[in-house]
N, C-alpha and C. Protein backbone atom coordinates (compact mmCIF):
# COMPACT_ATOMS: atom_id res chain seq x y z
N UNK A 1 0.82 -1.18 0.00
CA UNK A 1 0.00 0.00 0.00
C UNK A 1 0.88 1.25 0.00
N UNK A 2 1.47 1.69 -1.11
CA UNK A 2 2.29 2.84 -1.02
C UNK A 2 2.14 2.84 -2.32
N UNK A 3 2.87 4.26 -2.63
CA UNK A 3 2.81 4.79 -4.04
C UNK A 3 3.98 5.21 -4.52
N UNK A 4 4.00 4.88 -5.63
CA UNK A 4 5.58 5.17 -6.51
C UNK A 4 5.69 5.74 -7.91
N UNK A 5 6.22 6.54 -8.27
CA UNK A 5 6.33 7.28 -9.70
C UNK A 5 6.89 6.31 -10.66
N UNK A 6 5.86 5.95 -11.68
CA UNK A 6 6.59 5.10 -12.49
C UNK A 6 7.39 5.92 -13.89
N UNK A 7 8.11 5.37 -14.74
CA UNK A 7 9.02 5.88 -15.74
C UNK A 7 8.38 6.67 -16.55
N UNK A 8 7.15 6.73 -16.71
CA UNK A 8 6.67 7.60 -17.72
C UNK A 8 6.27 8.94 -17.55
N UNK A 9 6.75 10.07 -18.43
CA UNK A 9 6.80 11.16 -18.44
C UNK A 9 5.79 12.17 -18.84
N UNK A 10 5.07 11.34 -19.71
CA UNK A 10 3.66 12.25 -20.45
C UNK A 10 2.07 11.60 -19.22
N UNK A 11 1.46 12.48 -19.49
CA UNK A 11 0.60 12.76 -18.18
C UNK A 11 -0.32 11.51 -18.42
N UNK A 12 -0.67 10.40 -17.57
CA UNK A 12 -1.73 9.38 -18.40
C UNK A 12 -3.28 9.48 -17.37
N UNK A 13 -4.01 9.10 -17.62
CA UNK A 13 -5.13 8.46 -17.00
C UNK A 13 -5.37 7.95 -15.86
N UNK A 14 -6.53 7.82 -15.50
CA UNK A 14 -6.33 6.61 -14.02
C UNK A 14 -6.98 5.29 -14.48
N UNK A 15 -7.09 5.25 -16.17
CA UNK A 15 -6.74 3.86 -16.14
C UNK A 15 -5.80 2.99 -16.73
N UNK A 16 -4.82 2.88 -15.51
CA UNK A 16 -4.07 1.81 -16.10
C UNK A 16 -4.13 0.68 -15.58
N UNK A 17 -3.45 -0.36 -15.97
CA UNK A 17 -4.02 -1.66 -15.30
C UNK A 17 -2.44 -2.43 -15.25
N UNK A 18 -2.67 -3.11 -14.01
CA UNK A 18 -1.13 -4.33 -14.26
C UNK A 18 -1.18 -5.12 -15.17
N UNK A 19 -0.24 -4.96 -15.89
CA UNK A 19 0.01 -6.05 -16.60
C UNK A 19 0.72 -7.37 -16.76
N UNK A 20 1.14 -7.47 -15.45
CA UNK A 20 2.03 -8.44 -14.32
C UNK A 20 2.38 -7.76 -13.03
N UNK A 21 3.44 -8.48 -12.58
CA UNK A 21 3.52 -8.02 -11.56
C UNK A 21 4.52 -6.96 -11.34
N UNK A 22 5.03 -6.62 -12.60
CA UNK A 22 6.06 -5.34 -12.15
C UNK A 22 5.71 -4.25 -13.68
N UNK A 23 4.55 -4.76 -14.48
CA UNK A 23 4.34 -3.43 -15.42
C UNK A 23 2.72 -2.76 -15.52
N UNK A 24 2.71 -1.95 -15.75
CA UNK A 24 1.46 -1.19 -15.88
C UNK A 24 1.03 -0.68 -17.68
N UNK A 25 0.09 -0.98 -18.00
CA UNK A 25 -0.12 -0.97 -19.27
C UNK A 25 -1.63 0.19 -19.22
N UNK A 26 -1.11 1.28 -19.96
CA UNK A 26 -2.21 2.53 -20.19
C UNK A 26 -2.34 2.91 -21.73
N UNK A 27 -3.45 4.14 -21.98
CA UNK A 27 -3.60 4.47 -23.60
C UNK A 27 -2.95 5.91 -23.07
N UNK A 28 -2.80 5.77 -24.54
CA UNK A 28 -2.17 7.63 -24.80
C UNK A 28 -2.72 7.88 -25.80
N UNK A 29 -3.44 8.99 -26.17
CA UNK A 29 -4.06 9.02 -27.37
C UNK A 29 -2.59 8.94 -28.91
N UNK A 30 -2.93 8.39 -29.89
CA UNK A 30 -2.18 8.44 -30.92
C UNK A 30 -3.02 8.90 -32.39
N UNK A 31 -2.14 8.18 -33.23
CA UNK A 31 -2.66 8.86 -34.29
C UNK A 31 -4.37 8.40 -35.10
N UNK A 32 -4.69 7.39 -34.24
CA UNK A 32 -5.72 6.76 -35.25
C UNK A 32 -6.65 6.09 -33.79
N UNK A 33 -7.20 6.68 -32.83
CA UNK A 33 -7.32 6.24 -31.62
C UNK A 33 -6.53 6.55 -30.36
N UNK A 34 -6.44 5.59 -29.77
CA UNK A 34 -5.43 5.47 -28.40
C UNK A 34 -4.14 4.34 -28.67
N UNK A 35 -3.17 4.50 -28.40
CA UNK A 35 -1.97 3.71 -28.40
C UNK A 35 -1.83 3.01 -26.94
N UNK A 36 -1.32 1.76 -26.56
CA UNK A 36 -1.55 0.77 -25.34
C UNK A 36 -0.04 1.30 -25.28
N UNK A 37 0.38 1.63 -24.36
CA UNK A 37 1.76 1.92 -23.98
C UNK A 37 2.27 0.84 -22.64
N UNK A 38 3.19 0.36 -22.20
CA UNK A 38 3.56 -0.70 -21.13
C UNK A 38 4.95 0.21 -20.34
N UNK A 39 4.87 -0.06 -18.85
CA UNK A 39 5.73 1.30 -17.99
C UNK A 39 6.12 0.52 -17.37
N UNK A 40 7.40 0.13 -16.62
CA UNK A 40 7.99 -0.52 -15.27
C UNK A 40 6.83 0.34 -14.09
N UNK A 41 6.33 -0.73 -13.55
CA UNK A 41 5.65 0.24 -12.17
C UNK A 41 6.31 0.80 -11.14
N UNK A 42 7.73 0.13 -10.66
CA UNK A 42 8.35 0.65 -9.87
C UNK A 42 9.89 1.68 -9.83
N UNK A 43 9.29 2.51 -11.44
CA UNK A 43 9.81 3.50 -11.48
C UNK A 43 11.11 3.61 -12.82
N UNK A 44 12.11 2.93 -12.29
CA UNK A 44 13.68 2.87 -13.75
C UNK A 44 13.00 2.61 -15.10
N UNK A 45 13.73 2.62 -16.40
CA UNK A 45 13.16 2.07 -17.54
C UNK A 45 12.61 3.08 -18.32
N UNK A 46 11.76 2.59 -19.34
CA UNK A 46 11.33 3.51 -19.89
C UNK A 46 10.06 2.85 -20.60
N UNK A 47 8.38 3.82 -20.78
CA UNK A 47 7.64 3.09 -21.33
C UNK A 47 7.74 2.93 -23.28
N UNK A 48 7.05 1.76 -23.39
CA UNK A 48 7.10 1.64 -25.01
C UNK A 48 5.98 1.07 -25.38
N UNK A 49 5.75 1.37 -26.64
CA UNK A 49 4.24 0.77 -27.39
C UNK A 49 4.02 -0.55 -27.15
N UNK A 50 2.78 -1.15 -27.04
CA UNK A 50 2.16 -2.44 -27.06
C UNK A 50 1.39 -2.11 -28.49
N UNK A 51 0.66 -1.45 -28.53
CA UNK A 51 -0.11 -1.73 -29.84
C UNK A 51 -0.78 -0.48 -30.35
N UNK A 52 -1.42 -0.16 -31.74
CA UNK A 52 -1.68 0.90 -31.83
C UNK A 52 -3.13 1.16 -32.24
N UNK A 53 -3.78 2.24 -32.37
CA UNK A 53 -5.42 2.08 -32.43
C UNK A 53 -5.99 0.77 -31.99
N UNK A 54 -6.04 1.24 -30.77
CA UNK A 54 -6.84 0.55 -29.07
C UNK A 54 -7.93 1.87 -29.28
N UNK A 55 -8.72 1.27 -27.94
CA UNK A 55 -9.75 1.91 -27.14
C UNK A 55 -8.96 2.29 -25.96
N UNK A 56 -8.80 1.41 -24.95
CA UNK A 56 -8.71 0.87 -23.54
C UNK A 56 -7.58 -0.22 -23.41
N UNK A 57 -6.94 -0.05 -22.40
CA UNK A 57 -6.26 -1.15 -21.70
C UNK A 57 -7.63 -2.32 -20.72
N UNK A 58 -7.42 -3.41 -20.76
CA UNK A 58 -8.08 -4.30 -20.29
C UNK A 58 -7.27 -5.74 -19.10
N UNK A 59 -7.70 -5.71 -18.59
CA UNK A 59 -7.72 -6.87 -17.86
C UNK A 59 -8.75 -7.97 -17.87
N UNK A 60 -8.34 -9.26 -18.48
CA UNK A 60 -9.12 -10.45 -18.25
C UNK A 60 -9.22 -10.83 -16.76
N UNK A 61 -10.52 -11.47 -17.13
CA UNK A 61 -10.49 -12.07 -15.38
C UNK A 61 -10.68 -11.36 -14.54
């Protein structure tokens, strides 16, 4: 229960979702929709594309 600044620099949403146990996967708007971007949650690193014209990040289950 604590909070930590993860690697990414451009301002995102409050929805992002884990995408394991050490990344966080959010949209950023892009060129044709939203772009799924993937971030280390606990801060070093840097985020990079998952995929492009998305809606939403999702979690199964």
């Amino acid at each position: 229960m604590s909070q930590a600044a993860t690697a990414e620099q451009r301002n995102i949403d409050d929805q992002a979702v884990w995408a394991d146990h050490s990344a966080l996967v959010h949209a950023l708007p892009g060129d044709y929709g939203s772009d799924l971007w993937t971030v280390p949650a606990d801060g070093p690193g840097a985020a990079r594309r998952l995929m492009t014209s998305t809606v939403a990040p999702a979690s199964p289950g």
